[in-house]
Protein backbone atom coordinates (compact mmCIF):
# COMPACT_ATOMS: atom_id res chain seq x y z
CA UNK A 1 0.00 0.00 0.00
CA UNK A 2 1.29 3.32 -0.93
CA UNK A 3 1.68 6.44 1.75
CA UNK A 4 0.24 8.65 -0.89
CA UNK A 5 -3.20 7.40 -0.14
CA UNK A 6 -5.24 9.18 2.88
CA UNK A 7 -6.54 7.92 5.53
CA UNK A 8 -10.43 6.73 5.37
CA UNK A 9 -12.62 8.17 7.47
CA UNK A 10 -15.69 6.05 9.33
CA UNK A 11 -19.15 6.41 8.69
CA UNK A 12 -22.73 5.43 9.47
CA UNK A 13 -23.52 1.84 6.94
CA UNK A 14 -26.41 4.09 5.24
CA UNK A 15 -22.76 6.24 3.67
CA UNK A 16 -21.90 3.44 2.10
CA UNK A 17 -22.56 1.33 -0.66
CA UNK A 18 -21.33 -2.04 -2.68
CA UNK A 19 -21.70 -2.44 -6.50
CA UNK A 20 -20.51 -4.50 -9.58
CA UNK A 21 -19.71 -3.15 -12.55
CA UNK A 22 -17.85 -4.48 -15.69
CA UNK A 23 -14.13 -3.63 -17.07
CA UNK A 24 -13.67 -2.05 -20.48
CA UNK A 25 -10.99 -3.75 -22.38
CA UNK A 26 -8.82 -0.83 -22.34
CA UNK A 27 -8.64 -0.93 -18.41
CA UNK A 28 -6.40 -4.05 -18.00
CA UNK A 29 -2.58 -3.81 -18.83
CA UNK A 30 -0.74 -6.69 -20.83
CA UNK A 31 0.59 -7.66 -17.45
CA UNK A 32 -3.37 -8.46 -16.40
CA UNK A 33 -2.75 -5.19 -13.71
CA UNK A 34 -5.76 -2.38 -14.09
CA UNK A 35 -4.55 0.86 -15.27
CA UNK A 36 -5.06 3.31 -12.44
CA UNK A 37 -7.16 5.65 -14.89
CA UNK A 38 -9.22 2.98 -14.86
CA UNK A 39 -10.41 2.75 -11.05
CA UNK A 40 -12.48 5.82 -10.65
CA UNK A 41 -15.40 4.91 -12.64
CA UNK A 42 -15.84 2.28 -9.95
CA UNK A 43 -16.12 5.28 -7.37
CA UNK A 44 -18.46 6.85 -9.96
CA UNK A 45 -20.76 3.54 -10.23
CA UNK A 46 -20.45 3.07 -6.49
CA UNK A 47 -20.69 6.33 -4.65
CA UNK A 48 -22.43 8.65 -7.26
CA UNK A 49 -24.54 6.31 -9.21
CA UNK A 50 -25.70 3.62 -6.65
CA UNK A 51 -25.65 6.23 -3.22
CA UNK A 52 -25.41 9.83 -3.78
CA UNK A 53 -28.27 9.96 -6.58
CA UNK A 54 -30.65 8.86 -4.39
CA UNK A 55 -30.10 11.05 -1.23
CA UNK A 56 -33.08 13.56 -0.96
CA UNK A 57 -30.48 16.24 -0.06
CA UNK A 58 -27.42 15.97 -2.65
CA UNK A 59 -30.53 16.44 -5.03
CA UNK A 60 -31.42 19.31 -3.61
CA UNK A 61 -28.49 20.95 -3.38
CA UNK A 62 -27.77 20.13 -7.42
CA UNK A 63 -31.04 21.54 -8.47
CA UNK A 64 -29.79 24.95 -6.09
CA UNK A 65 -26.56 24.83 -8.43
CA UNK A 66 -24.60 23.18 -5.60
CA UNK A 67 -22.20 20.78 -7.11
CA UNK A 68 -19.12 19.07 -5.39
CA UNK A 69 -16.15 20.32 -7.22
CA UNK A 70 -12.89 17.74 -7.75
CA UNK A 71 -9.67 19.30 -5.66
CA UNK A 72 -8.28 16.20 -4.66
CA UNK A 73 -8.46 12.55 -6.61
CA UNK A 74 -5.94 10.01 -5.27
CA UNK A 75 -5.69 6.50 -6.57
CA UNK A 76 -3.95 3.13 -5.69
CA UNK A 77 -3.85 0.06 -8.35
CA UNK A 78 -3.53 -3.55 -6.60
CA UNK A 79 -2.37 -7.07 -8.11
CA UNK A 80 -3.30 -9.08 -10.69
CA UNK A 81 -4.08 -10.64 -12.79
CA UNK A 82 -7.48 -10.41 -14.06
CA UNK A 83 -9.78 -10.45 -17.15
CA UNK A 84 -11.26 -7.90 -19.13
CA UNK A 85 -14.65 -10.45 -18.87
CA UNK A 86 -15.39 -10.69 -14.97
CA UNK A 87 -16.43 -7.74 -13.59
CA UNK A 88 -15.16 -5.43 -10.63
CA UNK A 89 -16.78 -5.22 -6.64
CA UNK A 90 -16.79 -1.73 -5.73
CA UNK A 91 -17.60 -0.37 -1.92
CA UNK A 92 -17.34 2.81 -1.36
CA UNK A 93 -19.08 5.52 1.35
CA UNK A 94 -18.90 9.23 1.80
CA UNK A 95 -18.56 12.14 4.67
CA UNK A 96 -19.37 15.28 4.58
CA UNK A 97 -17.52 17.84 6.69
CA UNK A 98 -16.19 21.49 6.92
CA UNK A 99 -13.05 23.41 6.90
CA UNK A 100 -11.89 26.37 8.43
CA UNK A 101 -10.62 29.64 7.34
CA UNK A 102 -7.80 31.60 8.54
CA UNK A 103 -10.40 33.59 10.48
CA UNK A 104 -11.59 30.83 12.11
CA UNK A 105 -14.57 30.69 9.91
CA UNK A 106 -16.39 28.00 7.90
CA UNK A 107 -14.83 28.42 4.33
CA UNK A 108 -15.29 25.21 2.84
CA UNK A 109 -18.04 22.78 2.70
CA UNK A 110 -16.47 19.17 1.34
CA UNK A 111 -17.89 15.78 0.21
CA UNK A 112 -15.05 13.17 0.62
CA UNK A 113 -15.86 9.66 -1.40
CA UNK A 114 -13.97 6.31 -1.43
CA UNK A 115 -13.93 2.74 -3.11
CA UNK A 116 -12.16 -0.23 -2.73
CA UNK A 117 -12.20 -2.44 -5.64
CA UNK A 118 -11.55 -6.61 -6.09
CA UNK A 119 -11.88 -9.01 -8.45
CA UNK A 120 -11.39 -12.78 -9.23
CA UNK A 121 -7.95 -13.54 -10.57
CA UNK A 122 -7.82 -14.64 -14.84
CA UNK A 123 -6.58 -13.41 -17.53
CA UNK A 124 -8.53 -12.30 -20.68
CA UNK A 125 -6.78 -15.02 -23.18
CA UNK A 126 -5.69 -18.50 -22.06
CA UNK A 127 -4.04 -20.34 -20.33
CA UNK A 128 -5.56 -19.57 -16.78
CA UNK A 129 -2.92 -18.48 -14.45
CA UNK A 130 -2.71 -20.14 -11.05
CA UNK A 131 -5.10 -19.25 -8.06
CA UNK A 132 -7.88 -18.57 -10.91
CA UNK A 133 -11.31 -17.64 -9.40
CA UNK A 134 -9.63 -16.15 -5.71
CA UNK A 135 -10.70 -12.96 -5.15
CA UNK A 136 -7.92 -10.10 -4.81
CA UNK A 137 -7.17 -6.25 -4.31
CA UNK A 138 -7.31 -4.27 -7.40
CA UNK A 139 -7.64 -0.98 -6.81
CA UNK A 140 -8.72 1.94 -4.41
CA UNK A 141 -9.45 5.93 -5.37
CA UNK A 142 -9.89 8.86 -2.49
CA UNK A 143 -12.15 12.05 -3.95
CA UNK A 144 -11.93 15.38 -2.41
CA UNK A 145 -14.75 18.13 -3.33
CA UNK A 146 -15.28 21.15 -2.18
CA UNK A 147 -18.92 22.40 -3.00
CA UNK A 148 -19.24 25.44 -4.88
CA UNK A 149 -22.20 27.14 -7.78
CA UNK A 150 -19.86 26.48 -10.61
CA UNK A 151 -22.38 28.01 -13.06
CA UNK A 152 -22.75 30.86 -10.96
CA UNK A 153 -21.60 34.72 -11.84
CA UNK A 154 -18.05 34.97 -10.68
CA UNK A 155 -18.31 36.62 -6.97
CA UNK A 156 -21.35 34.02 -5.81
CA UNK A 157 -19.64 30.83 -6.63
CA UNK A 158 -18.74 29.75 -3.10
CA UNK A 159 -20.81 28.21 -0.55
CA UNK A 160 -20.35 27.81 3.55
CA UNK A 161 -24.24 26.56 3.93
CA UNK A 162 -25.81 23.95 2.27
CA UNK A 163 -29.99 24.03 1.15
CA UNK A 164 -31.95 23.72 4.88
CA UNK A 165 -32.95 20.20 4.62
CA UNK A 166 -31.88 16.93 5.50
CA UNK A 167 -28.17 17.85 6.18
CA UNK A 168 -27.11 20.13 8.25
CA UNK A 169 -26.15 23.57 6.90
CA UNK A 170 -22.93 23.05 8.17
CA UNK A 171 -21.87 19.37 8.46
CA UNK A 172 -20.15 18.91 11.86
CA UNK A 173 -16.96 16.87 10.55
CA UNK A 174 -14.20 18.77 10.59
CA UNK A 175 -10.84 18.44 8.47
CA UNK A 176 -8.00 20.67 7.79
CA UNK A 177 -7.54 21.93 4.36
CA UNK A 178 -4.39 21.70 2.05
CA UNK A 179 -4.10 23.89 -0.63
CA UNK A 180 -2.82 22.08 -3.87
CA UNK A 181 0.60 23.34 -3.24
CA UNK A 182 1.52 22.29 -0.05
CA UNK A 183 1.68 18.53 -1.44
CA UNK A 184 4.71 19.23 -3.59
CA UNK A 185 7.22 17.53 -1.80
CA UNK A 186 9.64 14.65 -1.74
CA UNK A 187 8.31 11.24 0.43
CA UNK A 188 10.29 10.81 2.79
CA UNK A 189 13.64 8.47 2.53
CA UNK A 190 13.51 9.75 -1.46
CA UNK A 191 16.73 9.66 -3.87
CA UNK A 192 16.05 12.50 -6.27
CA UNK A 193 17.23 11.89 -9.87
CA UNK A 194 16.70 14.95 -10.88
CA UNK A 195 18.34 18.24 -9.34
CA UNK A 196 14.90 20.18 -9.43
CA UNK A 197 11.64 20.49 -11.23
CA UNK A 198 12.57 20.19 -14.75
CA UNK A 199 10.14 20.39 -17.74
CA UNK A 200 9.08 17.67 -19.64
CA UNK A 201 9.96 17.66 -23.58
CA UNK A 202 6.89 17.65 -25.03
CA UNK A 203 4.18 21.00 -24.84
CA UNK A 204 0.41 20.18 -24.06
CA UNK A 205 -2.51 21.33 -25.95
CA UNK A 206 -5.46 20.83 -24.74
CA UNK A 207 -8.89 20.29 -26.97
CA UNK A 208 -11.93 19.08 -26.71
CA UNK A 209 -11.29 15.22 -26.35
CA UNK A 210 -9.24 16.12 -23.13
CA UNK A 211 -12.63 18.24 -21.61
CA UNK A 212 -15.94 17.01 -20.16
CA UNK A 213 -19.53 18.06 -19.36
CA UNK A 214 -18.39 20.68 -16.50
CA UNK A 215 -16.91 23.16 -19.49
CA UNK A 216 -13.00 21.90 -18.54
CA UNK A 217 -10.26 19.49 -18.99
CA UNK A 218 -11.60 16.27 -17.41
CA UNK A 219 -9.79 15.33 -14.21
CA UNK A 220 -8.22 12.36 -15.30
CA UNK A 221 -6.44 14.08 -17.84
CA UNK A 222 -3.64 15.26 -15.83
CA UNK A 223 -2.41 12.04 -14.28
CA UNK A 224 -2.35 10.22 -17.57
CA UNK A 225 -0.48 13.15 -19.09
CA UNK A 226 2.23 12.86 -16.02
CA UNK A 227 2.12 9.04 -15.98
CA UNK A 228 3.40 9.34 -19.66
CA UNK A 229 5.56 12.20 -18.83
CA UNK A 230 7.64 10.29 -16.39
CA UNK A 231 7.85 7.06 -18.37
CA UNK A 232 9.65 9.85 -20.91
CA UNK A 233 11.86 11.07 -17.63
CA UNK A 234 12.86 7.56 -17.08
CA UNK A 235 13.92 6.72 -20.59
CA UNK A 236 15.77 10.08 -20.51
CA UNK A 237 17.67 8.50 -17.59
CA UNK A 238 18.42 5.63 -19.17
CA UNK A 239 15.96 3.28 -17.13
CA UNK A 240 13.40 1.42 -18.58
CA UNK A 241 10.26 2.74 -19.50
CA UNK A 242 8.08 -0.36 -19.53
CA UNK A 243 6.51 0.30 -15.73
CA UNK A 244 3.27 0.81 -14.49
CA UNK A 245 2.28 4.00 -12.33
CA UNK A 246 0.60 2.05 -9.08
CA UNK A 247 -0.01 5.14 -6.71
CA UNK A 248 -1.04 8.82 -7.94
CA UNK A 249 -2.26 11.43 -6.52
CA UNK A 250 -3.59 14.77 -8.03
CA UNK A 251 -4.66 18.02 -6.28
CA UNK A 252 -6.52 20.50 -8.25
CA UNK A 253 -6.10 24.45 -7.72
CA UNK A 254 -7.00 25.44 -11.29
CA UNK A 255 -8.80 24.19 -14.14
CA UNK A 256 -7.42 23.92 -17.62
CA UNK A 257 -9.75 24.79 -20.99
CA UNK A 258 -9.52 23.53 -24.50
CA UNK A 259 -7.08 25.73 -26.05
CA UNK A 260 -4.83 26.09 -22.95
CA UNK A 261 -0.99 24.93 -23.47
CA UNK A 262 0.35 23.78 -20.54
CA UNK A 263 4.04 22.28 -19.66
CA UNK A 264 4.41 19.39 -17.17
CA UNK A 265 7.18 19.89 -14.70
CA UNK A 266 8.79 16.93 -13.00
CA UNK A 267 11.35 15.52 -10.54
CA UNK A 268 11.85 11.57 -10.34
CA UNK A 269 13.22 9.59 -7.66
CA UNK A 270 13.97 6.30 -6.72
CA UNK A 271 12.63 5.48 -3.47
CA UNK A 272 13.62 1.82 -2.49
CA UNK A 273 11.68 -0.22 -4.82
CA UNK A 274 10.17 2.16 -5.93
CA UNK A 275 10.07 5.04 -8.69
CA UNK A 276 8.37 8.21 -8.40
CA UNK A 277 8.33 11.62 -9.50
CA UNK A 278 6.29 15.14 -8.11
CA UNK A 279 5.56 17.67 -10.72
CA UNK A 280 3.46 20.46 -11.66
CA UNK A 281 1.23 21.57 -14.56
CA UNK A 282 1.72 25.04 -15.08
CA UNK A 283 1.18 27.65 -18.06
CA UNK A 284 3.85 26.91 -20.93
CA UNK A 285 4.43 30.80 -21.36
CA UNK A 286 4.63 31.37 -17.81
CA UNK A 287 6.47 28.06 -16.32
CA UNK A 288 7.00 29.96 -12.72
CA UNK A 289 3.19 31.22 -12.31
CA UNK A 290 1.17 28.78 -9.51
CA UNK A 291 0.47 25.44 -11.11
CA UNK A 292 -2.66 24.37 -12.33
CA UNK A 293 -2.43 20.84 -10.31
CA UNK A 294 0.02 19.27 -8.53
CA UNK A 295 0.68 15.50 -8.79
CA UNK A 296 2.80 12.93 -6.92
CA UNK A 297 3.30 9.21 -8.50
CA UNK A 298 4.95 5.92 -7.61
CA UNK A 299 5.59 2.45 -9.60
């Protein structure tokens, strides 16, 4: 288990749900190992789909124009292997909770959502490897939203109070709030192989096949985008490239747009085992402006 995954917060059994759903082919690696962009549809299926849609209150709150807004998405693959053709067990819950301001104010209002994921062990084209049929680990994603109008006129967008109703206008959970900066850092015990951040080789453009329904680049964007620019980092260093990104975790400060270009910069390590790099997404013209989102990855 990777360190870059929080810590899972308890809640009442009516937070939390268990669902099936089915693999695309896409989602399984040659090695029979799920992709991590793979794992948070299952929090999707689970969470959104099969809990939040039918609470009386999240309802309510979407039809005011309150939406939970992605800051935080972090995401842990498991073993393998399995097959594209047996589907995945999601469980997954929620909390809701507040956050303080430096004035000792509420200043955030935040749905946190979670899944674990298994599956039987196979493989997609025979033989059967051993053990086929056992259940095992595949995968676990960590959401952090902070509600906000995001269709709102610029000045009315945030909220500290949901619609009276079923939940509280405040929710009385309380966590402590980390801007997307503050998780740009080495893990500890890391060997950096690079001196700083340095910028990847290749410039992004964003368009429209990198966006989604909420008028930006989709969330999921930016950790494939990383993943891909640290296999380059890798082969740059002479390493091999043929590795599988097993722990990543995103925080979100600002969204990109179709149209946007945007330069990933990185800084791998070697950490035991393990390989890893921290980088930034940041404006191409403007490479020391505050980044756009901040990720940290591990093999």
């Amino acid at each position: 288990m990777s360190d870059l995954f929080p810590h899972l917060p308890e809640v009442p059994s009516e937070q939390t749900v268990t669902v099936a759903g089915p693999l695309r082919y896409e989602d399984v690696a040659q090695d029979g190992r799920l992709i991590l962009a793979s794992l948070p549809h299952f929090m999707g299926l689970s969470v959104f789909q099969g809990l939040l849609v039918k609470v009386p209150a999240a309802r309510a709150n979407a039809h005011a124009g309150v939406h939970g807004i992605l800051t935080r998405l972090a995401i842990e693959g498991g073993g393998g292997p399995v097959s594209v053709r047996k589907p995945v067990t999601a469980s997954g819950g929620y909390q809701l909770a507040h956050a303080l301001g430096a004035n000792g104010e509420v200043d955030r209002l935040l749905l946190n959502t979670w899944a674990t994921m298994s599956a039987v062990i196979g493989k997609t084209n025979p033989p059967a490897p051993p053990d086929a049929g056992r259940p095992i680990f595949v995968g676990r994603v960590y959401g952090e939203h902070v509600f906000t109008r995001p269709f709102a006129p610029r000045g009315e967008r945030k909220v500290t109070a949901f619609v009276p109703g079923e939940w509280p206008t405040v929710p009385p959970e309380r966590v402590i709030w980390h801007p997307a900066e503050s998780y740009l850092r080495l893990p500890h015990h890391a060997e950096p192989l690079d001196e700083g951040l340095l910028p990847d080789d290749v410039s992004i453009v964003f368009g429209l096949a990198h966006t989604d329904s909420n008028q930006h680049v989709n969330s999921l964007v930016y950790p494939r985008l990383f993943e891909e620019a640290f296999v380059r980092r890798l082969a740059a260093h002479g390493m091999d490239p043929a590795v599988l990104a097993r722990a990543v975790d995103t925080a979100y400060r600002k969204p990109c747009f179709a149209g946007d270009r945007m330069r990933i910069l990185l800084r791998a390590y070697r950490r035991g085992e393990r390989l890893g790099a921290i980088g930034v997404f940041v404006p191409d013209d403007t490479r020391d402006a505050k980044p756009h989102a901040v990720v940290r990855l591990e093999t």
